[in-house]
C-alpha atoms as a PDB file:
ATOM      1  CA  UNK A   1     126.463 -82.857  29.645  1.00  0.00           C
ATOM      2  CA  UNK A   2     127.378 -80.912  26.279  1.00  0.00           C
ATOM      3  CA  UNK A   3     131.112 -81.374  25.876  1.00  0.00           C
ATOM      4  CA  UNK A   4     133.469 -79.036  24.874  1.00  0.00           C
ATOM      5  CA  UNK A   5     133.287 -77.800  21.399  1.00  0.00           C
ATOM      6  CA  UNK A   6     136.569 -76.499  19.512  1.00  0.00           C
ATOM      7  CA  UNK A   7     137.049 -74.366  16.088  1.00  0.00           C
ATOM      8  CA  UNK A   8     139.088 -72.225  14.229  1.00  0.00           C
ATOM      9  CA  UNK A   9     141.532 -75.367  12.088  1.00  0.00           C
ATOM     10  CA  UNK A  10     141.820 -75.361   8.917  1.00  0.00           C
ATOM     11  CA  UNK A  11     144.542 -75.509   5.830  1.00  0.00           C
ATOM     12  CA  UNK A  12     147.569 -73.811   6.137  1.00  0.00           C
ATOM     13  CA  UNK A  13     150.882 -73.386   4.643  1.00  0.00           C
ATOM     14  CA  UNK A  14     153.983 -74.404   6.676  1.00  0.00           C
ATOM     15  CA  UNK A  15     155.435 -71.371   9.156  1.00  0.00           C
ATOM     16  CA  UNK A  16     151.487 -69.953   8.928  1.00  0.00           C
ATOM     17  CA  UNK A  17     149.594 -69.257  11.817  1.00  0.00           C
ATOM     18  CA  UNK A  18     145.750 -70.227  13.283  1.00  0.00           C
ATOM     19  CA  UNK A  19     143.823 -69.502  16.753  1.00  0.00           C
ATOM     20  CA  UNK A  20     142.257 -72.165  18.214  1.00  0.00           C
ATOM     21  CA  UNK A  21     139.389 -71.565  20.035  1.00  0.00           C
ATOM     22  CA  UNK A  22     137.393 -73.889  22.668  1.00  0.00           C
ATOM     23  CA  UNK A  23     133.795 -73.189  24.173  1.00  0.00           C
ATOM     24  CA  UNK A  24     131.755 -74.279  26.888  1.00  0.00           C
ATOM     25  CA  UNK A  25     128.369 -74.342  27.567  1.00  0.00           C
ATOM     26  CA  UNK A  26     128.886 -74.285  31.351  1.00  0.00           C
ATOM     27  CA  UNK A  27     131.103 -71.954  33.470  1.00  0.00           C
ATOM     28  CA  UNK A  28     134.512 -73.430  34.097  1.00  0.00           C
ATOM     29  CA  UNK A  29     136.145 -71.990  37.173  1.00  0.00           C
ATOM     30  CA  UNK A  30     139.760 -69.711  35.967  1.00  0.00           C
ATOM     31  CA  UNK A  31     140.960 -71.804  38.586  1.00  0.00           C
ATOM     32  CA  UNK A  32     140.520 -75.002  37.188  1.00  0.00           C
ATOM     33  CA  UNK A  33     143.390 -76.464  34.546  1.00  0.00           C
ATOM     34  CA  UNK A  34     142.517 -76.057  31.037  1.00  0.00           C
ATOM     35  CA  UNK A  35     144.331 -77.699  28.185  1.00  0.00           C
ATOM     36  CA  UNK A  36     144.510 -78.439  24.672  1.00  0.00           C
ATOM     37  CA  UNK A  37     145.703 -82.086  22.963  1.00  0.00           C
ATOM     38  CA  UNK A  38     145.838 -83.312  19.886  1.00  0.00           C
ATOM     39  CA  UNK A  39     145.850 -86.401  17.989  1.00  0.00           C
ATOM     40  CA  UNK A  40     147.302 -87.585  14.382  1.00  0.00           C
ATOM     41  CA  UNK A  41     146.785 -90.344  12.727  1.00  0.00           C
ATOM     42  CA  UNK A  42     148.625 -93.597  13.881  1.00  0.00           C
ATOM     43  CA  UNK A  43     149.218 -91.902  17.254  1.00  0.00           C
ATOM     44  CA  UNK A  44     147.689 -91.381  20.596  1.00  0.00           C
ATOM     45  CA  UNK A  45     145.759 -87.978  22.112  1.00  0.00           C
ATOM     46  CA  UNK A  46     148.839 -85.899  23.179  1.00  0.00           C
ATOM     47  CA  UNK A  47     148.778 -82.664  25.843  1.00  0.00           C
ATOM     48  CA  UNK A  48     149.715 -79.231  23.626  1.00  0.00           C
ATOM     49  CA  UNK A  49     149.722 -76.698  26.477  1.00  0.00           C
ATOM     50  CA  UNK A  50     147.480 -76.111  29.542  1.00  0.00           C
ATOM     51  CA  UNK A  51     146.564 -72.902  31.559  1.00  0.00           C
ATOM     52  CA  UNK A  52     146.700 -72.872  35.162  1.00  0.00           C
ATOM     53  CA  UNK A  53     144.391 -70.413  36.864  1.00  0.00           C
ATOM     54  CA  UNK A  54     143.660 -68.662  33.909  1.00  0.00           C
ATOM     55  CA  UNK A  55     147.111 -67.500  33.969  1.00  0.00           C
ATOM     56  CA  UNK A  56     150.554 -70.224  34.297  1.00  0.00           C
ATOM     57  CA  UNK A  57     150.892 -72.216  30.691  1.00  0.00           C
ATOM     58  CA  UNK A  58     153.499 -74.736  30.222  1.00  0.00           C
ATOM     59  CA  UNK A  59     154.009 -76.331  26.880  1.00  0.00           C
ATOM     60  CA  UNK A  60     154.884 -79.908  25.561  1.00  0.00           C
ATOM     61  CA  UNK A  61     158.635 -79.487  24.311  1.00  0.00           C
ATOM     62  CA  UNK A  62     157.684 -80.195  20.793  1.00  0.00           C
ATOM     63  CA  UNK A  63     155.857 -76.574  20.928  1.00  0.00           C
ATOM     64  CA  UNK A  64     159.079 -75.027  21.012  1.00  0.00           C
ATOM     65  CA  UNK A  65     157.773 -70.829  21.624  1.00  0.00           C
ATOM     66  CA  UNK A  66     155.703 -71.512  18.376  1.00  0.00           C
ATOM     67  CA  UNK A  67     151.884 -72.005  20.122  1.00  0.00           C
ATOM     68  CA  UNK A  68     150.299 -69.626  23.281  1.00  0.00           C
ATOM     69  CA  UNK A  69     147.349 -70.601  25.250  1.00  0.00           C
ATOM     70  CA  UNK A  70     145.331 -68.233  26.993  1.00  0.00           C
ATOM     71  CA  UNK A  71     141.525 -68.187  28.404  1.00  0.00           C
ATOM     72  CA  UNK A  72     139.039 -64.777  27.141  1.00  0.00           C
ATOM     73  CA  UNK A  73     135.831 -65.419  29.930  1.00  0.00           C
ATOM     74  CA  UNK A  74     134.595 -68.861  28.518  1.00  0.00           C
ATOM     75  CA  UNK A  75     136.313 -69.783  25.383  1.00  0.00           C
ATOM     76  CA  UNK A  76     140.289 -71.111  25.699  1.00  0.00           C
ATOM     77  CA  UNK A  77     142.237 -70.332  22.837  1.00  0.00           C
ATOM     78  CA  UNK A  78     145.373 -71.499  21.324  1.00  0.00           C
ATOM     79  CA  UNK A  79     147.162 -69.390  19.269  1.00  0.00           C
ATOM     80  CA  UNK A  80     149.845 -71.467  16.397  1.00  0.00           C
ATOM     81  CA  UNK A  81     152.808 -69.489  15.086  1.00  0.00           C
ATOM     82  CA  UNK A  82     155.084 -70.874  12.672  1.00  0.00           C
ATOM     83  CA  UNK A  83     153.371 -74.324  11.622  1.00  0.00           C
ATOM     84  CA  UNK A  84     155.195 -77.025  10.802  1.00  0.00           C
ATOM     85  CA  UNK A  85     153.783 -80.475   8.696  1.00  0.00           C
ATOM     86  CA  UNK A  86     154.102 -82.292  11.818  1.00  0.00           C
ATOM     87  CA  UNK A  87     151.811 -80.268  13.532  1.00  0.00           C
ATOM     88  CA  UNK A  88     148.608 -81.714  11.495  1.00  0.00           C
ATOM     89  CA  UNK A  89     146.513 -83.312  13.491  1.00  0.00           C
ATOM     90  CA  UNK A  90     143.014 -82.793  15.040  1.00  0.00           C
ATOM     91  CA  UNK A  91     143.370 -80.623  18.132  1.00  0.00           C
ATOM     92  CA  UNK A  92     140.895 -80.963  21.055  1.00  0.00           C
ATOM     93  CA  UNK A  93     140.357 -79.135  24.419  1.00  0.00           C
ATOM     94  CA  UNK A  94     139.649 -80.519  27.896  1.00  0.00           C
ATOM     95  CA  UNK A  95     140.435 -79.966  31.363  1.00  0.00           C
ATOM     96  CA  UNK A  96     143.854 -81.090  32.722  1.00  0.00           C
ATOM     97  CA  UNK A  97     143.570 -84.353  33.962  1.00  0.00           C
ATOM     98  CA  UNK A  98     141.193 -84.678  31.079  1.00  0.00           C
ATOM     99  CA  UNK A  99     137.262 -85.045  31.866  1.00  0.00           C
ATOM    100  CA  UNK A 100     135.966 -88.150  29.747  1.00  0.00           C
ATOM    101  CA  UNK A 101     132.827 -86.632  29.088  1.00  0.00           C
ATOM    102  CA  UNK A 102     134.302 -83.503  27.882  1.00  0.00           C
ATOM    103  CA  UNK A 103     136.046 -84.737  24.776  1.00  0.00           C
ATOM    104  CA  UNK A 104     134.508 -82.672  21.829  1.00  0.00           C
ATOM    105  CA  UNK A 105     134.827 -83.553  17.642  1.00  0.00           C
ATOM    106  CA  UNK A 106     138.408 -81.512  17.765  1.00  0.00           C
ATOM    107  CA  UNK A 107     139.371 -79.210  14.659  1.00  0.00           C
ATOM    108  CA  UNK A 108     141.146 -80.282  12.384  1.00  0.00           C
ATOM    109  CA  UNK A 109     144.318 -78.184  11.470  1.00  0.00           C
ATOM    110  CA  UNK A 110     146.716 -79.412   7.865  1.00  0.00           C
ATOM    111  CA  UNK A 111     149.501 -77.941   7.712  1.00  0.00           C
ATOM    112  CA  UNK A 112     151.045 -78.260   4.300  1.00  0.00           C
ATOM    113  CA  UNK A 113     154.318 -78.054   3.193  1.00  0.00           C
END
């Protein structure tokens, strides 16, 4: 199975902005829970935001209003206000609970200050 495959990091200055985006080769039902994680160095995978039905988000607290996650037919993207250093890390997508199989190569997004 081809797993998830996510784009759109990159370099950016602290309080810039970059959208995420995540596609799959196979349809993903709206219905199901999509999220997106991310992982720096020294630390383990941690859950960003997810998307419930295409249409309910909820956001890890560190997020605070800065990041909005939304689904356009396959891809899911996340869109990153107002980065902060501490945001670097690579950023993956995956269903929520997470499907092993699923876990892509991530993007990574530097945020410098």
């Amino acid at each position: 199975q081809v797993p998830l495959v996510e784009s759109g990091g990159g370099l950016v200055q602290a309080g810039g902005s970059l959208r995420l985006s995540c596609s799959a080769s196979r349809r993903i039902p709206i219905a199901s829970t999509m999220g997106w994680y991310r992982q720096s160095p020294g630390h383990e995978r941690e859950l960003v935001a997810r998307l419930v039905g295409g249409s309910t988000s909820s956001y890890a607290d560190f997020v605070k209003g800065g990041f909005t996650i939304s689904r356009n037919g396959a891809n899911t993207i996340l869109q990153m206000n107002n980065l902060k250093p501490e945001d670097t890390a690579v950023y993956y997508c995956n269903q929520w609970p997470p499907i092993q199989h699923d876990w892509g190569q991530g993007t990574q997004v530097t945020v410098a200050s």
